[in-house]
Structures are given as structure tokens and as C-alpha cells.
Protein backbone atom coordinates (compact mmCIF):
# COMPACT_ATOMS: atom_id res chain seq x y z
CA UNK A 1 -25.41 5.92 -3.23
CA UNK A 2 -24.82 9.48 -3.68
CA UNK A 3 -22.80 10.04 -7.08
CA UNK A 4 -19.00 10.45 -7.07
CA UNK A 5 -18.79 9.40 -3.62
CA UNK A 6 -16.12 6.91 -2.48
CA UNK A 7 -15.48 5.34 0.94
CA UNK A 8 -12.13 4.79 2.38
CA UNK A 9 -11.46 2.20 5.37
CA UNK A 10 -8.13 2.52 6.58
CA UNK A 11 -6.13 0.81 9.12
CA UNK A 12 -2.91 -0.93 10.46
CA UNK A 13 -2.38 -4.26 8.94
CA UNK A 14 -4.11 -6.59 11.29
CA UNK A 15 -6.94 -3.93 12.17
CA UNK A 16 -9.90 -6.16 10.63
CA UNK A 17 -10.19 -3.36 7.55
CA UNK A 18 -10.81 -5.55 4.94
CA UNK A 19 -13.71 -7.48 6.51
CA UNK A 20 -15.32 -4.41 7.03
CA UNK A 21 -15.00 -3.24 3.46
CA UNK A 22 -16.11 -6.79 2.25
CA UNK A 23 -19.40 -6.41 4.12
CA UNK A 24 -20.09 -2.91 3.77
CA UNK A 25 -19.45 -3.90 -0.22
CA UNK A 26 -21.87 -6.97 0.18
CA UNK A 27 -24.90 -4.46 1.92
CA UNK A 28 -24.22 -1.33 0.12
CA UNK A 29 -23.19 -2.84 -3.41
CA UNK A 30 -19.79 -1.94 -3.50
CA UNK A 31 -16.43 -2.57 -4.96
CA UNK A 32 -13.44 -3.14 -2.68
CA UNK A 33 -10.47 -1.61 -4.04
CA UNK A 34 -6.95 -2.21 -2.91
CA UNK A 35 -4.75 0.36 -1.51
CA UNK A 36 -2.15 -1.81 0.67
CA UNK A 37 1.35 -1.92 -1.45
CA UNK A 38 2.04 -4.99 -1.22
CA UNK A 39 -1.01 -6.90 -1.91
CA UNK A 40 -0.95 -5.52 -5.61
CA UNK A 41 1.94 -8.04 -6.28
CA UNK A 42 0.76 -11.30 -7.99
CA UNK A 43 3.61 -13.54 -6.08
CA UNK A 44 2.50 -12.48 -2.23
CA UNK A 45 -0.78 -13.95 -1.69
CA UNK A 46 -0.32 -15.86 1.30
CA UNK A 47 2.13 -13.31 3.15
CA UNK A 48 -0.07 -10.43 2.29
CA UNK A 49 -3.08 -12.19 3.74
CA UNK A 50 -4.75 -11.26 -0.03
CA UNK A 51 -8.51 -11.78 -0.16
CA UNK A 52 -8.83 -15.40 -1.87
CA UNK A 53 -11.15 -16.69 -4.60
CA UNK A 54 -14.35 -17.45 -2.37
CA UNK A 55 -14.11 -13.60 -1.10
CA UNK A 56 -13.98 -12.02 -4.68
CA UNK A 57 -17.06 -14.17 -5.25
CA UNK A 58 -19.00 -11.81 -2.48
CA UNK A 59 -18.61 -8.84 -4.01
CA UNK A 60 -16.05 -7.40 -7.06
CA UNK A 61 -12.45 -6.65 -5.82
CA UNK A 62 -10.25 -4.61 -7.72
CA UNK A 63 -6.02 -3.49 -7.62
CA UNK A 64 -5.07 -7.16 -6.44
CA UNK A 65 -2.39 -9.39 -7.60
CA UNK A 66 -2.86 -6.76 -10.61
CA UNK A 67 1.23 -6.72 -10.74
CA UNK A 68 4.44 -9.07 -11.12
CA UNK A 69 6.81 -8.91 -8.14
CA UNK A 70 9.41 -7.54 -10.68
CA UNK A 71 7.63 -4.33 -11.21
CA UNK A 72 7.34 -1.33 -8.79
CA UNK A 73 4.09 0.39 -7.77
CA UNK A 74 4.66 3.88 -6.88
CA UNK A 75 1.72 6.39 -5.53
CA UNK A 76 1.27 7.71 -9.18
CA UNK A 77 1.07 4.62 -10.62
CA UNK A 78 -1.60 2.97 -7.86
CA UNK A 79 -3.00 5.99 -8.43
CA UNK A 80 -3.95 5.77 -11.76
CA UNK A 81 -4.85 2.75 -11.60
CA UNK A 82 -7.19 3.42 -8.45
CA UNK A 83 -8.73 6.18 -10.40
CA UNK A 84 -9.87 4.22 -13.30
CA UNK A 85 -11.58 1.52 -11.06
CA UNK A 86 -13.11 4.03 -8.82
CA UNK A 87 -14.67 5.59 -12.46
CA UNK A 88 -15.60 2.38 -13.17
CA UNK A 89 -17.66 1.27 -10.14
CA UNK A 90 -19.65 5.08 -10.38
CA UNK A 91 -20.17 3.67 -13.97
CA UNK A 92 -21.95 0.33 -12.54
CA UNK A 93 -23.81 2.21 -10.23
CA UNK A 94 -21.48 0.49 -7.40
CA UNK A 95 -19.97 2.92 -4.54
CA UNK A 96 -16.08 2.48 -4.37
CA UNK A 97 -14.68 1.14 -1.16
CA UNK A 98 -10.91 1.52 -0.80
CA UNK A 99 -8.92 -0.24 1.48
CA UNK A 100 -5.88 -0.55 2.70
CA UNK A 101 -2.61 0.72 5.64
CA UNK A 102 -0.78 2.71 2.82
CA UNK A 103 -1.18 5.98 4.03
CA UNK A 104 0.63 7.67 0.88
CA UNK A 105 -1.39 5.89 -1.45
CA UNK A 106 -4.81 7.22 0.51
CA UNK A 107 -3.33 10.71 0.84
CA UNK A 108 -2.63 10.54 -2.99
CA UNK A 109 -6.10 9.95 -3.35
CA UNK A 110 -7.41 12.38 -1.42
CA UNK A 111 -5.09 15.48 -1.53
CA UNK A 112 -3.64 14.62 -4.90
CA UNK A 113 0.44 14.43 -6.30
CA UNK A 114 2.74 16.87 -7.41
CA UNK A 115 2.52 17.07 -10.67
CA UNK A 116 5.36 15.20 -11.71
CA UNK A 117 6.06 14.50 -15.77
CA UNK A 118 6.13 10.68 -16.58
CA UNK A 119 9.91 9.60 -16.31
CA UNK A 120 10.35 7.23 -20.19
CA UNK A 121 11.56 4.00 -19.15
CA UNK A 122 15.07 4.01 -20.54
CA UNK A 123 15.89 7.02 -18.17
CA UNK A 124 14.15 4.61 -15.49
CA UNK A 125 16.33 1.90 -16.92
CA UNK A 126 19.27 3.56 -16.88
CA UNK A 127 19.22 5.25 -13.21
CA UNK A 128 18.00 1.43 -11.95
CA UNK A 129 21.21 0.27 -14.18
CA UNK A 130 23.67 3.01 -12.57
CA UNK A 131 22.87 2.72 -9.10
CA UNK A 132 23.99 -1.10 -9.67
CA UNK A 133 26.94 -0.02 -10.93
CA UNK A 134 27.99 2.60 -8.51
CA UNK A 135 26.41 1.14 -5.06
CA UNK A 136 24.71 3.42 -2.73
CA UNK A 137 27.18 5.59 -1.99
CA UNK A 138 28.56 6.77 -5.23
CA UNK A 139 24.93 6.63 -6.71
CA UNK A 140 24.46 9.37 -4.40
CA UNK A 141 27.38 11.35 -5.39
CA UNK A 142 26.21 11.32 -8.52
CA UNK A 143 22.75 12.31 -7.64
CA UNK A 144 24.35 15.30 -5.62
CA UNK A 145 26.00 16.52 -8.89
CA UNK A 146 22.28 17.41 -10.39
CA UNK A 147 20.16 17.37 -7.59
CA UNK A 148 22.00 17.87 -3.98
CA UNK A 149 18.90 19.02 -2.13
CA UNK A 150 17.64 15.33 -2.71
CA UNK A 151 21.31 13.75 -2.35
CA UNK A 152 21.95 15.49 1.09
CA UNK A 153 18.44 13.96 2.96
CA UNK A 154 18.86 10.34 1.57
CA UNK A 155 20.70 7.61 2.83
CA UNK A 156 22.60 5.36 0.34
CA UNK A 157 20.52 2.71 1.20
CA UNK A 158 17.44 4.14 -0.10
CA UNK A 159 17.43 2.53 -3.09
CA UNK A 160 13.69 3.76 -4.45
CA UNK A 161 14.41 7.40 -3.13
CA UNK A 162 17.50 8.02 -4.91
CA UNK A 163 16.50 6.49 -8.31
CA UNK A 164 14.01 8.04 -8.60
CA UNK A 165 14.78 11.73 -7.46
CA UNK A 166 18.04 11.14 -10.25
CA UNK A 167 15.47 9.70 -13.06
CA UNK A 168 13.07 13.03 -12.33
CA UNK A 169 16.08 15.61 -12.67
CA UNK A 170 17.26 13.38 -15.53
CA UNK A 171 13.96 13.23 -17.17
CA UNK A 172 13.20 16.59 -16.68
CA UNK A 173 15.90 18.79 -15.29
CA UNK A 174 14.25 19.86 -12.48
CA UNK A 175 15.04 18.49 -8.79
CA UNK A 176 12.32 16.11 -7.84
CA UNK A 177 12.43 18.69 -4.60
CA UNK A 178 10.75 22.10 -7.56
CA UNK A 179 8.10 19.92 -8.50
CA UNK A 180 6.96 18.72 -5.22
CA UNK A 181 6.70 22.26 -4.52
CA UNK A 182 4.17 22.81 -6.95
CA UNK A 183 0.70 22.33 -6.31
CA UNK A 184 -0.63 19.08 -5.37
CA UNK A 185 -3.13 17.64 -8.66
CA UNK A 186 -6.05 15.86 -7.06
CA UNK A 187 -7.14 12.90 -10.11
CA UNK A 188 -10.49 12.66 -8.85
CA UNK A 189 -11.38 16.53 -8.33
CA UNK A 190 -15.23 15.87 -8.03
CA UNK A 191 -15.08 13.01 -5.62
CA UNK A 192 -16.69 13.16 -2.35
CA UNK A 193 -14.68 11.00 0.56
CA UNK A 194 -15.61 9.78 3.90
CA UNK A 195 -12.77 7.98 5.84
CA UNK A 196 -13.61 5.32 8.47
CA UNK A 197 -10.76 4.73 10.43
CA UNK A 198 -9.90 1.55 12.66
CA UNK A 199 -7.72 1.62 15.45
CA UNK A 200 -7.47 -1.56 17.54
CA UNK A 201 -6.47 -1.06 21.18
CA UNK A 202 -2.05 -2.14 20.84
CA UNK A 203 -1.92 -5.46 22.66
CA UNK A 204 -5.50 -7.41 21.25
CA UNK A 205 -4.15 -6.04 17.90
CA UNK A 206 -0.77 -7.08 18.41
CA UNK A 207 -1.45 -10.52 19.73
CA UNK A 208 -3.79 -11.16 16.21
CA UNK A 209 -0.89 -10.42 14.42
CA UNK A 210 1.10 -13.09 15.68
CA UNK A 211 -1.49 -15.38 15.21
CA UNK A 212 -2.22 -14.53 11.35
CA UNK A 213 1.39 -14.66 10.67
CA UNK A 214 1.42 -18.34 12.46
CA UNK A 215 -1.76 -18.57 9.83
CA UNK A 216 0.26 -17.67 7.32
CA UNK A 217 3.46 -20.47 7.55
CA UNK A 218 0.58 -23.16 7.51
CA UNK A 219 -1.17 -21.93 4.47
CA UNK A 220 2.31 -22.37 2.78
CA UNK A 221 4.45 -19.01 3.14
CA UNK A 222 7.30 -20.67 3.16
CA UNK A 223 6.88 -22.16 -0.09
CA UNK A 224 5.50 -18.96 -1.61
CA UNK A 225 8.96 -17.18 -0.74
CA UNK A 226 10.58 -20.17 -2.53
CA UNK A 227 8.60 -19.29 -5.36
CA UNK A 228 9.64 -15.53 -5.24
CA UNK A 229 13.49 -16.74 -4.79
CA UNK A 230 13.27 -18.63 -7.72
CA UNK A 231 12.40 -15.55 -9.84
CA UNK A 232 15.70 -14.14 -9.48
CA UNK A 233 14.90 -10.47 -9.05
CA UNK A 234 16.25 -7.29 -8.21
CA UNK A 235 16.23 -7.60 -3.86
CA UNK A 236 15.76 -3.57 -4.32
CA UNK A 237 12.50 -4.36 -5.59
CA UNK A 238 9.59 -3.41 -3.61
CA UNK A 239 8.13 -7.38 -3.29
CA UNK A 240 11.21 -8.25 -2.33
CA UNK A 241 10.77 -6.18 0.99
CA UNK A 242 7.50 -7.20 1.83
CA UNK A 243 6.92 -8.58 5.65
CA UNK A 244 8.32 -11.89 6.14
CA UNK A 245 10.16 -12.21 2.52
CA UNK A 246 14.14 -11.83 3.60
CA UNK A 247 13.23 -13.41 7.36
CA UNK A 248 11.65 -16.61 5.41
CA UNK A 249 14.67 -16.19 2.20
CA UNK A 250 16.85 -16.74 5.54
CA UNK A 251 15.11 -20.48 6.95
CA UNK A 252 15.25 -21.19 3.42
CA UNK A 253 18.91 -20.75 2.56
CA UNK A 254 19.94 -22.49 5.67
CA UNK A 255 20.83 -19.28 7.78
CA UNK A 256 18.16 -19.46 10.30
CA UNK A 257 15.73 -22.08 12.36
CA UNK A 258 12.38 -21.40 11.17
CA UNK A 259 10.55 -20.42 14.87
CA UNK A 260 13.51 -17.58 15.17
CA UNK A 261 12.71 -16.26 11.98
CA UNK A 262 8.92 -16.43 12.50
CA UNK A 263 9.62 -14.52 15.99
CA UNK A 264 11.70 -12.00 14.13
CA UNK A 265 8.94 -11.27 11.17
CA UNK A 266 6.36 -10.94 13.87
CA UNK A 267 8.18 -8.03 15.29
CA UNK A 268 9.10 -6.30 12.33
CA UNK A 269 5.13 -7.12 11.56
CA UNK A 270 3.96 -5.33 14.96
CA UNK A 271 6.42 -2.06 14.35
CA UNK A 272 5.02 -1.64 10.93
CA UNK A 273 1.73 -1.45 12.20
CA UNK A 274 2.81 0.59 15.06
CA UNK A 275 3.92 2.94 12.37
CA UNK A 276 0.73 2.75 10.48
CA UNK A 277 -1.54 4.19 13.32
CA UNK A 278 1.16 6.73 13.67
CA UNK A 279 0.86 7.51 10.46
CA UNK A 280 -3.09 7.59 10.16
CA UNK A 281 -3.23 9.53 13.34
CA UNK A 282 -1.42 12.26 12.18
CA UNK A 283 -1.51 11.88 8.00
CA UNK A 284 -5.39 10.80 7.81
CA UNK A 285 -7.99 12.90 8.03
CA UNK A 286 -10.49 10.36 9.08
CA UNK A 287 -14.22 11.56 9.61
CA UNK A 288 -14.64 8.87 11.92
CA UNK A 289 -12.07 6.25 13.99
CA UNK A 290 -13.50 3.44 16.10
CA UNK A 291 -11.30 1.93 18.35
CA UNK A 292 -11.62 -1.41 17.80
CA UNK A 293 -10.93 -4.52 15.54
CA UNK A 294 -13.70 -4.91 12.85
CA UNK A 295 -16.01 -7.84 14.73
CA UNK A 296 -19.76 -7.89 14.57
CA UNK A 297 -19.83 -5.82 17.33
CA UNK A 298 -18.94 -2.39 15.47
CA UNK A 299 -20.99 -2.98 11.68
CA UNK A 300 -23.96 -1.19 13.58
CA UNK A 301 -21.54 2.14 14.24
CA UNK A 302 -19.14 1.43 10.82
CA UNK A 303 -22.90 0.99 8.64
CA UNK A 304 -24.53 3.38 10.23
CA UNK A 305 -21.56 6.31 9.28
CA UNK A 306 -22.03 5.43 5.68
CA UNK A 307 -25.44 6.02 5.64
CA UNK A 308 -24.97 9.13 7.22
CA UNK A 309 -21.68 10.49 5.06
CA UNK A 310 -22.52 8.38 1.89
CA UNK A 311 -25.62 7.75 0.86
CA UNK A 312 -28.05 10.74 2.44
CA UNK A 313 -25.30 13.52 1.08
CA UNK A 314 -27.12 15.71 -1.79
CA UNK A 315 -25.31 15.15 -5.15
């Protein structure tokens, strides 16, 4: 392995991308780190099809189930996290595979964030505590008083968006909107990427979906999402939003017959990935894509680009 290089797979949910990282970890000695949003969140195992017990046995994974469901994971905060077990794996002489659909966590990687100051937590605390208080739309009234650049393109629904563009100009008085305007700090300045992209052709990708998420209720979904209910927590949090929480919180307080909410999570499932290759096809800048699900068929063509991008490169 060429020193400071990493490899990124990338794909929709569904897309095989994980597989592909595990066995590209398991030839080339690697370290599969996480970079899907929801699968850092202890509570969603099962509905984030997490890589169980016998996989992290293969080869190290890293960034999963690192988090409790009431926390939030932002891009700076994956990020720094990311970073440290990227320098770790260079340490152990392993090459860092990251994985994952979240195409703002894999930009952060690659391009870098706007420098941003760290917001303390009691300013946190207090926006999170405010726009309780106020509700949506008077949160963002208040917002507009400090910050109406940021008030003006967010809906009051956008719960994450507004806290946290009043905690920055709280924090710092400076509209989240100046900073971002500065230019973008890449963590990892001497790291050398090479993105492998998968894009499954719509309807074979589509129908595998449905069947994972069918995978999914009998490996006890329903009974993880009781388990998240019973926490109590904030339904603004990011777990809370996760595929297949509020359609499964709905069979389970009685409101709906559990085939029409499976029907209903396996749509919302097939948009978000239908959003995800939009994303990657026009946010990524992938040095390869291979149009297909990760089967036997393609670790020829996905082994033989790392070889060629990772580990013949001159340091």
C-alpha cells in the first residue's frame, strides 16, 4: 500500500458497497470505515443492515454503533472521527477503506469543511431548548432576527438546519452563510483518494431493496424500533429519522397493519437511494463507477482499480 492513501467505495444503500469493502479489506489488509449516517448509531443495527459480529471478525471495522441514538453526528463530527481512524490504520500499516451512501460525509473528506468554530454545548443546548419552545415557525423568526440569509432558505420544519445556523451566529456572531464562504479546510491534506463507485442498474437494485427490508422485519426490526421508542428521545433527532423508524413506531402504536407500513418504508427506502445516485453522479468525483451490484462477477474490475490507483502510485 502506497502511504497516505485511502480508498473510498461509495454507493446507494442496497448497491452491494460494503461487501466489496469487506473483501477488498480481507485481500489488501484493510480497515473498513463507516461513512453511512445512520449506521454510526448504537440502537439501529438491524434497520441499518450494520455489519454483525462474524463480519468484524474478517477484517477491523471502524465508525459503527460508535454513537447513542440520542446524540447527533454531523459532517464535522464524523469527520473527526473518520480522520483519526484513517491515521490509525496508516499507523498499522493497513490501507483505509471508507464506505458508505453519505455523500456529505465523503465530500467532507475529500474537499474538506468550512472552517466553522466549535459551537460549546450550552449554546447547542440552548438553541435545541428554544426551538422546543417556539416551534418551527417562530424558531425561525427568531433565527431571521440574527441571521435572515439562513432564516429566509429554511423551512420550519428543518429542525437540524435551523439550530444549528442560530447556535453558529450565536456562538460566534457570524451567519453560518460568512463562514461557509470561507475556504473549505481539508483534515487530511496529504491523503491520496481513489473513489470506486457502484451504480446498480434501477430495477435489480430496487427489487434487492425490498427484499433486505423483508430481511430486516425477520431479523427483529420491529422489536429494535420498540427498543428505540422506549428511550424516549427527541423525534428531531437524527436516529429517530432513520428508514423504517416512524413507519414501524406506526404498526407499533396501533396506527397501521404491519404489510402497509412495510410497503410504505420500502418506498421511502427506494427514493432515498434514488437520491443517492443522484447525488454521487453529480457530487462524487469517482475515478471509477461500475454499473453493477457488488457480486463475484465485478472483484476482478473493483481489485484490479486498486492495484492500479492504490498500491503502484509512488509515495
Amino acid at each position: 500500500m502506497a502511504e497516505g492513501s485511502v480508498l473510498i467505495v461509495a454507493g446507494p444503500t442496497g448497491s452491494g458497497k460494503s461487501a466489496l469493502a469487506l473483501a477488498a479489506a480481507e485481500v489488501f489488509g484493510g480497515v473498513v470505515i463507516n461513512a453511512d449516517s445512520a449506521q454510526v448509531y448504537r440502537e439501529l443495527r438491524v434497520l441499518t443492515a450494520r455489519p454483525d459480529a462474524a463480519t468484524d471478525t474478517r477484517a477491523p471495522h471502524r465508525l459503527y454503533g460508535v454513537l447513542p441514538a440520542a446524540e447527533r453526528c454531523s459532517a464535522g463530527r464524523w469527520l473527526a472521527l473518520a480522520e483519526e481512524a484513517i491515521r490509525d490504520a496508516w499507523a498499522s500499516g493497513r490501507l483505509p477503506i471508507v464506505t458508505g451512501g453519505t455523500g456529505l460525509y465523503l465530500r467532507a473528506l475529500t474537499d474538506g469543511l468550512a472552517p466553522v468554530p466549535p459551537v460549546p454545548d450550552a449554546v447547542r443546548t440552548e438553541a435545541e431548548a428554544l426551538y422546543a419552545e417556539l416551534g418551527g415557525e417562530r424558531f425561525r423568526d427568531a433565527l431571521a432576527r440574527h441571521d435572515p440569509r439562513s432564516a429566509a432558505t429554511l423551512h420550519p420544519s428543518d429542525r437540524q438546519r435551523l439550530v444549528r445556523a442560530f447556535e453558529v451566529v450565536r456562538a460566534t456572531g457570524r451567519p453560518l452563510g460568512a463562514w461557509q464562504q470561507q475556504p473549505p479546510v481539508r483534515a487530511l491534506a496529504a491523503a491520496r483518494f481513489a473513489t470506486l463507485v457502484l451504480a446498480p442498474e434501477r430495477r435489480s437494485l430496487y427489487a434487492g431493496l425490498d427484499a433486505r427490508f423483508d430481511a430486516m422485519l425477520e431479523a427483529g426490526a420491529l422489536a429494535e424500533v420498540a427498543a428505540l421508542l422506549d428511550l424516549r428521545l427527541d423525534p428531531g433527532l437524527p436516529a429517530m429519522k432513520a428508514l423504517g423508524v416512524r413507519e414501524l413506531a406506526r404498526v407499533l402504536a396501533g396506527e397501521e397493519e404491519l404489510a402497509t407500513a412495510a410497503a410504505v418504508a420500502k418506498q421511502a427506502t427506494r427514493r432515498f437511494a434514488k437520491r443517492q445516485m443522484t447525488w454521487l453522479r453529480h457530487q462524487v468525483a469517482a475515478d471509477t463507477v461500475i454499473n453493477a451490484q457488488y457480486l463475484e462477477r465485478i472483484r476482478t474490475e473493483s481489485f484490479a482499480f486498486i492495484r492500479r490507483h492504490l498500491l503502484t502510485r509512488d509515495a
